[in-house]
N, C-alpha and C. Protein backbone atom coordinates (compact mmCIF):
# COMPACT_ATOMS: atom_id res chain seq x y z
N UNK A 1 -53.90 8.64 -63.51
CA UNK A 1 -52.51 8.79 -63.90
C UNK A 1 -51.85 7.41 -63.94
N UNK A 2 -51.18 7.17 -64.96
CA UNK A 2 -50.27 6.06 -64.97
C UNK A 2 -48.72 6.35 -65.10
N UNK A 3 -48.15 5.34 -64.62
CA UNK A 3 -46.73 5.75 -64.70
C UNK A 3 -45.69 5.00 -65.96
N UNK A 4 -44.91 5.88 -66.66
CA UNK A 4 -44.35 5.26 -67.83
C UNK A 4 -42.97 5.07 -67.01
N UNK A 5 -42.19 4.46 -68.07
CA UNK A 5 -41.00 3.83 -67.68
C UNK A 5 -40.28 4.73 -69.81
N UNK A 6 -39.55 5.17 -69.94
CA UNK A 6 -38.71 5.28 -70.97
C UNK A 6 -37.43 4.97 -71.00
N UNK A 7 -36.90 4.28 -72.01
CA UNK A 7 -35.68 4.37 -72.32
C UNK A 7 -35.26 4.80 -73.28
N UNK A 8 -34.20 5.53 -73.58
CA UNK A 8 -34.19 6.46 -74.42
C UNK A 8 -31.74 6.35 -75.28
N UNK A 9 -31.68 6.08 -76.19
CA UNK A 9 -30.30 5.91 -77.26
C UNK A 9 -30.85 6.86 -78.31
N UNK A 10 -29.72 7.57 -77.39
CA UNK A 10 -29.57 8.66 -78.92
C UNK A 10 -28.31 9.71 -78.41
N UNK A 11 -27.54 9.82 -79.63
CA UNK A 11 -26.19 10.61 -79.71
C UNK A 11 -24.80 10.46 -79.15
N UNK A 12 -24.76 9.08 -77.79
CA UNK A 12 -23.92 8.56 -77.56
C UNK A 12 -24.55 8.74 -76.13
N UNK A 13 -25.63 9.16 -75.74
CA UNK A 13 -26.55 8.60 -74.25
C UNK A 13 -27.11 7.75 -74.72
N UNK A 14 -27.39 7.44 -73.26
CA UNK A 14 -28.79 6.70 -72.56
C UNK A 14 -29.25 6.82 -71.76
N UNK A 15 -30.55 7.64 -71.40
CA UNK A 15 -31.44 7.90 -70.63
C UNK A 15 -32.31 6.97 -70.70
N UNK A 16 -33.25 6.70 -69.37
CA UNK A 16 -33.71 6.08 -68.22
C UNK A 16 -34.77 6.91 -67.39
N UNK A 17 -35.68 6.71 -67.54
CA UNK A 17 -36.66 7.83 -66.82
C UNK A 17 -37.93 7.50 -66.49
N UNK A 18 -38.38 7.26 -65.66
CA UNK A 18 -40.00 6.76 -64.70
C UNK A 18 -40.58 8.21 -64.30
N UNK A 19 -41.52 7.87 -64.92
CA UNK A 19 -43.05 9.68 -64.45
C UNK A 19 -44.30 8.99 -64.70
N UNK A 20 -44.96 9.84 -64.11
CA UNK A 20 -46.67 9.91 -64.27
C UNK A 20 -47.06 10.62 -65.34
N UNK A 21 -48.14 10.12 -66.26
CA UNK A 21 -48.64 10.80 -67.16
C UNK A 21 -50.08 10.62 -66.93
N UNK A 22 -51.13 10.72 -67.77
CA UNK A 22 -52.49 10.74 -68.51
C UNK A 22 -52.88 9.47 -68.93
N UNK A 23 -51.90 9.08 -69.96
CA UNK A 23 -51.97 8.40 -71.02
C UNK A 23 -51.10 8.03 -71.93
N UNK A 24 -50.95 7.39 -72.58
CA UNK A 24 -49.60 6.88 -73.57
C UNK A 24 -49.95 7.96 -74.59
N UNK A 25 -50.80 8.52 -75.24
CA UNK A 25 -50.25 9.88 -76.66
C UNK A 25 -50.01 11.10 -75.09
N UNK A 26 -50.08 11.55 -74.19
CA UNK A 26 -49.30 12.45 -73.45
C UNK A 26 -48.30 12.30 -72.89
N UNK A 27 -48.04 11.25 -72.43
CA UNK A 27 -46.57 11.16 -72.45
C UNK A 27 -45.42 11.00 -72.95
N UNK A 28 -45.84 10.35 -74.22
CA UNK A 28 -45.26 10.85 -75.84
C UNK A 28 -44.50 11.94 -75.72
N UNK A 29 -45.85 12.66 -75.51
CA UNK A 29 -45.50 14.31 -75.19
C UNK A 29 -44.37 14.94 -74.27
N UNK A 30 -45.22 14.28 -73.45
CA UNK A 30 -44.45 14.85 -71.62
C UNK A 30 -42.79 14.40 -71.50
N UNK A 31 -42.75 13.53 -72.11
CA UNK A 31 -41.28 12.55 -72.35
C UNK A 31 -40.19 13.89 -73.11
N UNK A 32 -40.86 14.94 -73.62
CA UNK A 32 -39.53 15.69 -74.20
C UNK A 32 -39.77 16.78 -73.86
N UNK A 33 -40.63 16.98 -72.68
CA UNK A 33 -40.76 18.30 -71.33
C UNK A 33 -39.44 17.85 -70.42
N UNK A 34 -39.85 16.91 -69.71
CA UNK A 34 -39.10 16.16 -68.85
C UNK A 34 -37.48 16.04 -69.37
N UNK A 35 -37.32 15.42 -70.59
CA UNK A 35 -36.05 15.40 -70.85
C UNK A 35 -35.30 16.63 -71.30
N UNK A 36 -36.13 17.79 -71.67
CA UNK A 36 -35.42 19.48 -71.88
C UNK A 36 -34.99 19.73 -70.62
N UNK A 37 -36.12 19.52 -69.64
CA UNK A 37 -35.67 19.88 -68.51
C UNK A 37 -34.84 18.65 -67.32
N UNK A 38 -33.51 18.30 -68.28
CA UNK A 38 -32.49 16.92 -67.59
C UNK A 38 -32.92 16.43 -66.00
N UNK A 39 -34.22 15.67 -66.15
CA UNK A 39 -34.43 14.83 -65.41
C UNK A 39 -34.52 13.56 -66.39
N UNK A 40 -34.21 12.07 -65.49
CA UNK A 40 -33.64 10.83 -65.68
C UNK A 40 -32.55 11.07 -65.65
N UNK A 41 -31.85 9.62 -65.57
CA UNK A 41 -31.32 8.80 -65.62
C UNK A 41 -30.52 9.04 -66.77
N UNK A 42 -29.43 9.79 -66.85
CA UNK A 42 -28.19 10.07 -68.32
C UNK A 42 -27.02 8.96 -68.05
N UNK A 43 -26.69 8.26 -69.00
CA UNK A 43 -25.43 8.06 -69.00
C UNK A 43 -24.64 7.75 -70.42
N UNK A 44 -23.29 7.08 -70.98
CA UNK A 44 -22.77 7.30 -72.07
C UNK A 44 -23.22 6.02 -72.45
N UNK A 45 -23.06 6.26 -73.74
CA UNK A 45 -24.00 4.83 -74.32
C UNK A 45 -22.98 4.78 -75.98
N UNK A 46 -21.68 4.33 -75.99
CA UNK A 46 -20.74 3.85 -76.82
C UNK A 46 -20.70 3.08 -77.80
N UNK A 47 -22.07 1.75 -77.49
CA UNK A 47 -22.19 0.38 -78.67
C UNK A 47 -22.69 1.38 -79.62
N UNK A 48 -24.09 2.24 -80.15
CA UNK A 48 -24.55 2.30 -81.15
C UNK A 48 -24.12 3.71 -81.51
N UNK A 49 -24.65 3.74 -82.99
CA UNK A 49 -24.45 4.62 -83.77
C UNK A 49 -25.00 5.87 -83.17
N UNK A 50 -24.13 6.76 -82.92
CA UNK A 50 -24.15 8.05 -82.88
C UNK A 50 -25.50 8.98 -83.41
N UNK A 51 -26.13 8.76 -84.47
CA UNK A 51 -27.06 8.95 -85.37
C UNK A 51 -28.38 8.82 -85.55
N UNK A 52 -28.11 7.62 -84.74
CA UNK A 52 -29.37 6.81 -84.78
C UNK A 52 -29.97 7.07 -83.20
N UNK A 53 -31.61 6.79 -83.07
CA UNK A 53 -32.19 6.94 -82.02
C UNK A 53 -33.55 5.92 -81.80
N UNK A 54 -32.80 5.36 -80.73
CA UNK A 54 -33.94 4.29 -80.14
C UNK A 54 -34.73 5.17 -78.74
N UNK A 55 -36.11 4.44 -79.13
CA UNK A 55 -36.59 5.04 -77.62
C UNK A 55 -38.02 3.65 -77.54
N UNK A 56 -37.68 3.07 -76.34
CA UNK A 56 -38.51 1.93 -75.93
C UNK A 56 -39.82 2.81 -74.96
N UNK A 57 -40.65 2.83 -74.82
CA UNK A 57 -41.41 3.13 -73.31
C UNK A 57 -42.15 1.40 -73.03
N UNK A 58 -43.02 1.48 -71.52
CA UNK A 58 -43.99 0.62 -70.93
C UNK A 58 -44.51 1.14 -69.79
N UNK A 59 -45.80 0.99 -70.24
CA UNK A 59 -46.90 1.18 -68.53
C UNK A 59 -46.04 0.63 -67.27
N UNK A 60 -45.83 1.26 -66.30
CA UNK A 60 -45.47 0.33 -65.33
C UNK A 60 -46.36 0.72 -64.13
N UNK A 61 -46.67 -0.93 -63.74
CA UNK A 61 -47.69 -1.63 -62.46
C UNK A 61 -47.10 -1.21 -61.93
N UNK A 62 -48.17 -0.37 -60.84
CA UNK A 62 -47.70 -0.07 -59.56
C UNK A 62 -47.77 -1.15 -58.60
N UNK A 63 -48.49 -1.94 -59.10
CA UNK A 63 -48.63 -2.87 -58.08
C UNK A 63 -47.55 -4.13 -58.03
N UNK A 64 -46.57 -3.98 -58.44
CA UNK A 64 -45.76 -4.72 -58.62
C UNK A 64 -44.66 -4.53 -58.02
């Protein structure tokens, strides 16, 4: 298991969210289990377009 890190702009949020997955194509996945069911990190996100949707992820070291 590795752990992702997402960030997520879209509709006037920004979510924020650290989990364990498989693999980067399952957590792809798992990323819009998790966010149906409102876990992370929500808050209002005002600079960008309403419309538009960014979503960053990265592996994150545990050992770090």
């Amino acid at each position: 298991m590795k752990s992702y890190r997402f960030k997520i702009r879209y509709g006037g949020y920004f979510i924020d969210h650290t989990f364990k997955s498989e693999n980067d194509e399952k957590a792809s996945e798992d990323i819009v289990t998790e966010i149906l069911s409102g876990r992370g990190s929500w808050g209002d996100e005002r600079d960008l377009e309403p419309s538009k949707i960014f979503i960053t992820y990265e592996e994150v070291n545990a050992n770090e």
